[in-house]
C-alpha atoms as a PDB file:
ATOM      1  CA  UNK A   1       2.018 -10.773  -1.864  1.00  0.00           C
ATOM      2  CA  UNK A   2      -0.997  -8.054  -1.506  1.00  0.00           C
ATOM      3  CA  UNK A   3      -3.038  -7.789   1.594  1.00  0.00           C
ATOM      4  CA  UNK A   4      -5.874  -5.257   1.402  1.00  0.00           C
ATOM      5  CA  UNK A   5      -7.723  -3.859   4.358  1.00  0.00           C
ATOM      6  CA  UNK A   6     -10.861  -2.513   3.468  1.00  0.00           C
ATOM      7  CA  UNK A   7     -14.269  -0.835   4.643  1.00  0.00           C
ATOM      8  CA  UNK A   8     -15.615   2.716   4.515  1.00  0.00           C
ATOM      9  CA  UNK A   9     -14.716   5.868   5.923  1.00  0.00           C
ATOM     10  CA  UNK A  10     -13.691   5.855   9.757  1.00  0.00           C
ATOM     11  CA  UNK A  11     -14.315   2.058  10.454  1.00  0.00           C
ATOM     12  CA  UNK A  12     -10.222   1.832  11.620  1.00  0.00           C
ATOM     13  CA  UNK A  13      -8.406   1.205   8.566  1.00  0.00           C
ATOM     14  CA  UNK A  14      -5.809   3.137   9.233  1.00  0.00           C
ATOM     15  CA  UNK A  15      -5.222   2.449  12.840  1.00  0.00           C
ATOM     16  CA  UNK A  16      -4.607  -1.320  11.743  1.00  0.00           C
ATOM     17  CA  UNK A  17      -2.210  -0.217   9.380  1.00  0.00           C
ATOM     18  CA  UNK A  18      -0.031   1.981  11.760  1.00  0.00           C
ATOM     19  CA  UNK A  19      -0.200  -1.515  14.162  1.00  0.00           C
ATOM     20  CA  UNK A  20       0.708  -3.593  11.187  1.00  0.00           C
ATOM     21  CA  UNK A  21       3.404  -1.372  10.460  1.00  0.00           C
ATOM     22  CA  UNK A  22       5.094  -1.113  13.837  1.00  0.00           C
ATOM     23  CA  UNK A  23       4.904  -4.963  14.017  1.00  0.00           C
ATOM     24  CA  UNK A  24       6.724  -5.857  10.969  1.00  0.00           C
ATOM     25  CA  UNK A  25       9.462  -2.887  12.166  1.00  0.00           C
ATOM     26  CA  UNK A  26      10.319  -5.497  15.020  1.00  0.00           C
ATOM     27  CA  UNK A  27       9.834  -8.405  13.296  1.00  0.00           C
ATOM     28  CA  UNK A  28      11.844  -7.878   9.938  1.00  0.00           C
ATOM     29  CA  UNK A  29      15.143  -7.757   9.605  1.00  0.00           C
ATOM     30  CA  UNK A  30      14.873  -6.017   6.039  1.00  0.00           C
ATOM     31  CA  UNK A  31      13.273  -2.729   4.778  1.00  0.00           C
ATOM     32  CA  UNK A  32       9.719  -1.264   5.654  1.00  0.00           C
ATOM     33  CA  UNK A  33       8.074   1.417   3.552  1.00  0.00           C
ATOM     34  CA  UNK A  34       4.950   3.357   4.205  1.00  0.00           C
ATOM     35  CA  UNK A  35       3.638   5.153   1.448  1.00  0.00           C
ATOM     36  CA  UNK A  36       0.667   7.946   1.466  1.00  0.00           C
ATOM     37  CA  UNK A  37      -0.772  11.146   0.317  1.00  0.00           C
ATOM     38  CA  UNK A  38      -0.098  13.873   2.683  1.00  0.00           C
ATOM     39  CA  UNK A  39       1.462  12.968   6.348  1.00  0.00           C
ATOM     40  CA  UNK A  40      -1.510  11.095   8.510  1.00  0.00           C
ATOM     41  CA  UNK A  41       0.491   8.172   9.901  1.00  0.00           C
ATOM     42  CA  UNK A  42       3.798   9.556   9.566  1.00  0.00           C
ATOM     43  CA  UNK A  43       4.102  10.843  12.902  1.00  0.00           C
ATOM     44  CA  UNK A  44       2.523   7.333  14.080  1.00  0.00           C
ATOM     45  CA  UNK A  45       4.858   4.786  12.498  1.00  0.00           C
ATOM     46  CA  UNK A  46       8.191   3.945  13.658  1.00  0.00           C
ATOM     47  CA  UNK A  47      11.380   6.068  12.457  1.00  0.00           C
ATOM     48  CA  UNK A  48      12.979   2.897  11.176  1.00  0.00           C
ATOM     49  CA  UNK A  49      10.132   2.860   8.569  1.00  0.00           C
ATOM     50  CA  UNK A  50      11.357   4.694   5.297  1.00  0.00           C
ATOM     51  CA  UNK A  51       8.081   7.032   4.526  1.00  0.00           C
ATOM     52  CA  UNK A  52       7.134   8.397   1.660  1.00  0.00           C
ATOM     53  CA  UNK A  53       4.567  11.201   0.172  1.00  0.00           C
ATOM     54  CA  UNK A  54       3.107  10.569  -2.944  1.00  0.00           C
ATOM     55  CA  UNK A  55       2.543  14.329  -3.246  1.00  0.00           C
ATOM     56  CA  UNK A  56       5.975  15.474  -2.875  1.00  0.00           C
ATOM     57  CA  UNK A  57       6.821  12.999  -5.828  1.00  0.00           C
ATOM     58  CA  UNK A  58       3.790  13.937  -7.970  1.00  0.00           C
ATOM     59  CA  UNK A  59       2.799   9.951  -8.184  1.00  0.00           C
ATOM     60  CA  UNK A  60      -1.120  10.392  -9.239  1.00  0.00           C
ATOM     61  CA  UNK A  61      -3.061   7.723 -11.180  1.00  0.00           C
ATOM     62  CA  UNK A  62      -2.221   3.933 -11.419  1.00  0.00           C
ATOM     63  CA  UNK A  63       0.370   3.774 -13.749  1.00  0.00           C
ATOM     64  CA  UNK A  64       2.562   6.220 -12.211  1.00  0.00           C
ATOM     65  CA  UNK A  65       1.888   4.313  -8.615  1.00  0.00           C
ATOM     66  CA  UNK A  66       2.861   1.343 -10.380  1.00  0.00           C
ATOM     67  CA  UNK A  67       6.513   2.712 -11.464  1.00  0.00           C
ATOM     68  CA  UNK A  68       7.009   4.236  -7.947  1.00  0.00           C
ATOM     69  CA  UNK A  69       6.779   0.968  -6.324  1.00  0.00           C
ATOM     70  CA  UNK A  70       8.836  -0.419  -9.010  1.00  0.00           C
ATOM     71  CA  UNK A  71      11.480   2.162  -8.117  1.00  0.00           C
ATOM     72  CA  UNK A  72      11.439   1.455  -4.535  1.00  0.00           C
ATOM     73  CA  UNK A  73      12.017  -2.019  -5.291  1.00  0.00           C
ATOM     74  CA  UNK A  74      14.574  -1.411  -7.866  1.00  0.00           C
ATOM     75  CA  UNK A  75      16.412   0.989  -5.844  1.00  0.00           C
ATOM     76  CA  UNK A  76      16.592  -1.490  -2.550  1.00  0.00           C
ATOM     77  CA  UNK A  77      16.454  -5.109  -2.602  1.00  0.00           C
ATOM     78  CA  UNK A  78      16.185  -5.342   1.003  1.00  0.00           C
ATOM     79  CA  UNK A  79      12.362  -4.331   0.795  1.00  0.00           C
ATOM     80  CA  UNK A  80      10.118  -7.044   2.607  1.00  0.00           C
ATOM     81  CA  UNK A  81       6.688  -4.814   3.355  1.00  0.00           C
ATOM     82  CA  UNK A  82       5.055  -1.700   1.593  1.00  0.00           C
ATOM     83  CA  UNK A  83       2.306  -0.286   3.570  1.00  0.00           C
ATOM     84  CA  UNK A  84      -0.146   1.971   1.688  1.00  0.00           C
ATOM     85  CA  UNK A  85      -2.302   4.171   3.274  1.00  0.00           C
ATOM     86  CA  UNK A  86      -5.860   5.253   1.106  1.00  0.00           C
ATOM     87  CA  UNK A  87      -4.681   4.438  -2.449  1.00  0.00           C
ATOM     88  CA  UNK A  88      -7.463   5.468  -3.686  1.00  0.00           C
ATOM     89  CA  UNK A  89      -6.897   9.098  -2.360  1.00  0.00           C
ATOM     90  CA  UNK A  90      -3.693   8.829  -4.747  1.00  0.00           C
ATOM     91  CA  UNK A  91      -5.010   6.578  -7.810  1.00  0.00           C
ATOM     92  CA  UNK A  92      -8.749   7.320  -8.047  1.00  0.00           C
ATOM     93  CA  UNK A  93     -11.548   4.961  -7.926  1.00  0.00           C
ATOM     94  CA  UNK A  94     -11.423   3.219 -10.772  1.00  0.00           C
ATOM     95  CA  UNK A  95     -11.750  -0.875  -9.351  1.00  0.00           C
ATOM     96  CA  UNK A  96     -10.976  -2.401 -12.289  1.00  0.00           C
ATOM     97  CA  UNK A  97      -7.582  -0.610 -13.333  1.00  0.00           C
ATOM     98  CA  UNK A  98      -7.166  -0.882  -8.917  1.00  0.00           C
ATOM     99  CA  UNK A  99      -7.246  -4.573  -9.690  1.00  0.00           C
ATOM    100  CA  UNK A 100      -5.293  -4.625 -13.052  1.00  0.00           C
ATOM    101  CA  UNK A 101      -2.103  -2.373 -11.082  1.00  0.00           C
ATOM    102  CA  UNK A 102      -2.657  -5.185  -7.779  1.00  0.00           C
ATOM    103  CA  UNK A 103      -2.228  -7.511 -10.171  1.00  0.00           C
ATOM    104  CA  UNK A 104       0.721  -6.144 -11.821  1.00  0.00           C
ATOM    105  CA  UNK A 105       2.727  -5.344  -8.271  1.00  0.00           C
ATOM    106  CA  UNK A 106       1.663  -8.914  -6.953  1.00  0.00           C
ATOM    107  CA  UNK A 107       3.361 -10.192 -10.213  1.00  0.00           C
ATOM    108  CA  UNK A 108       6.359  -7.701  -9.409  1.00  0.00           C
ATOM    109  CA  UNK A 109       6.873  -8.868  -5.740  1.00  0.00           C
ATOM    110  CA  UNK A 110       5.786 -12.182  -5.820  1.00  0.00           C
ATOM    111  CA  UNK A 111       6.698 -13.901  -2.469  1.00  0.00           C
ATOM    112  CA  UNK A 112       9.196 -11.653  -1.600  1.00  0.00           C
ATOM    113  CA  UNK A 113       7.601  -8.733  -0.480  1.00  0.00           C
ATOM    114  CA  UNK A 114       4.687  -8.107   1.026  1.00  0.00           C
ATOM    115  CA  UNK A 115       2.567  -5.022   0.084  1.00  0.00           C
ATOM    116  CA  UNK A 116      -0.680  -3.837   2.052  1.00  0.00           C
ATOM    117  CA  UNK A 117      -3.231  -1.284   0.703  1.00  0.00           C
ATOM    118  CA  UNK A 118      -5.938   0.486   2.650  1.00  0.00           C
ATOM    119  CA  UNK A 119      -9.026   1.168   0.816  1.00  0.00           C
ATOM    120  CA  UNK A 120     -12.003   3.180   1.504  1.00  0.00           C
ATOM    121  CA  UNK A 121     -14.631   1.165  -0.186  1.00  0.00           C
ATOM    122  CA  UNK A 122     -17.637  -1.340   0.574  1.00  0.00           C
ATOM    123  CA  UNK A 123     -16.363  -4.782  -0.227  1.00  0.00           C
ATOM    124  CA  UNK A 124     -19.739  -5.397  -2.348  1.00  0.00           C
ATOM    125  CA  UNK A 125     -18.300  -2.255  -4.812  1.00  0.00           C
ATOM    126  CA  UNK A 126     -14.809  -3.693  -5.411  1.00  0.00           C
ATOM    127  CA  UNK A 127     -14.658  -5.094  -8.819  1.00  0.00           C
ATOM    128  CA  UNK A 128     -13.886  -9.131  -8.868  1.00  0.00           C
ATOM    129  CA  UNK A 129     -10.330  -8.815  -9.720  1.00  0.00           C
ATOM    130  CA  UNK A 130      -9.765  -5.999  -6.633  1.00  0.00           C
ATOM    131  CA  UNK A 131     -11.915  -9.052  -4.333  1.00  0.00           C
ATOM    132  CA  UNK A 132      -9.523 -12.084  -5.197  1.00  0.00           C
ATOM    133  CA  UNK A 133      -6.865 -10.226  -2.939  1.00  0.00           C
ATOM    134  CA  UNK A 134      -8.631  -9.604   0.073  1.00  0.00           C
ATOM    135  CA  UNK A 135      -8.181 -12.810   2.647  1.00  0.00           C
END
């Protein structure tokens, strides 16, 4: 399942991510990841919440974000939320390959898992197939 939180620059995005995260720390009794470029909420999250920077592992553009959640899942079944703080910062702003690699990790996790994106964009920008995720 994808869950995006959206709006522009400084409207809170990432503050209701850190809360989300913490929450689903205490109420899961499986894996959470937190995934970003560079270390903003790192220091914010919980330490049972396996964190990772795209940097360090060189993950730039969409397909290569696509395979490194496909590892993550691959390597631990356990997995039941992926936060992902500004993927835009790590994939670019192209909305309609955005939507196309949603569409293909919502097809990967199904029910299962729950993954939640921050982005840094006007909901009137966001290309139709980006939109049908946000609820």
């Amino acid at each position: 399942m994808i869950k995006l939180i959206t709006g522009k620059k400084g409207s809170g995005k990432t503050k209701i991510l850190i809360d989300q995260i913490n929450e689903s720390v205490k109420a899961t009794n499986g894996s959470v990841v937190c995934v970003e470029k560079g270390s903003t909420v790192r220091y914010s999250i919980s330490r049972k919440v396996r964190w990772c920077d795209t940097e360090y592992y060189k993950v730039e553009g969409y397909d290569a974000f696509y395979g490194f959640i496909a590892g993550l899942l691959a390597s631990n079944y356990d997995i039941t939320h992926i936060y992902v703080d500004g993927i835009l910062r790590i994939t670019g702003r192209d909305y309609t390959a955005l939507g196309k690699m949603l569409e293909n990790i919502d097809a990967l996790t199904g029910e299962d898992v729950t993954v939640v994106f921050t982005i840094s964009a006007d909901i009137d920008d966001l290309s139709e197939n980006v939109k049908q995720f946000i609820k």
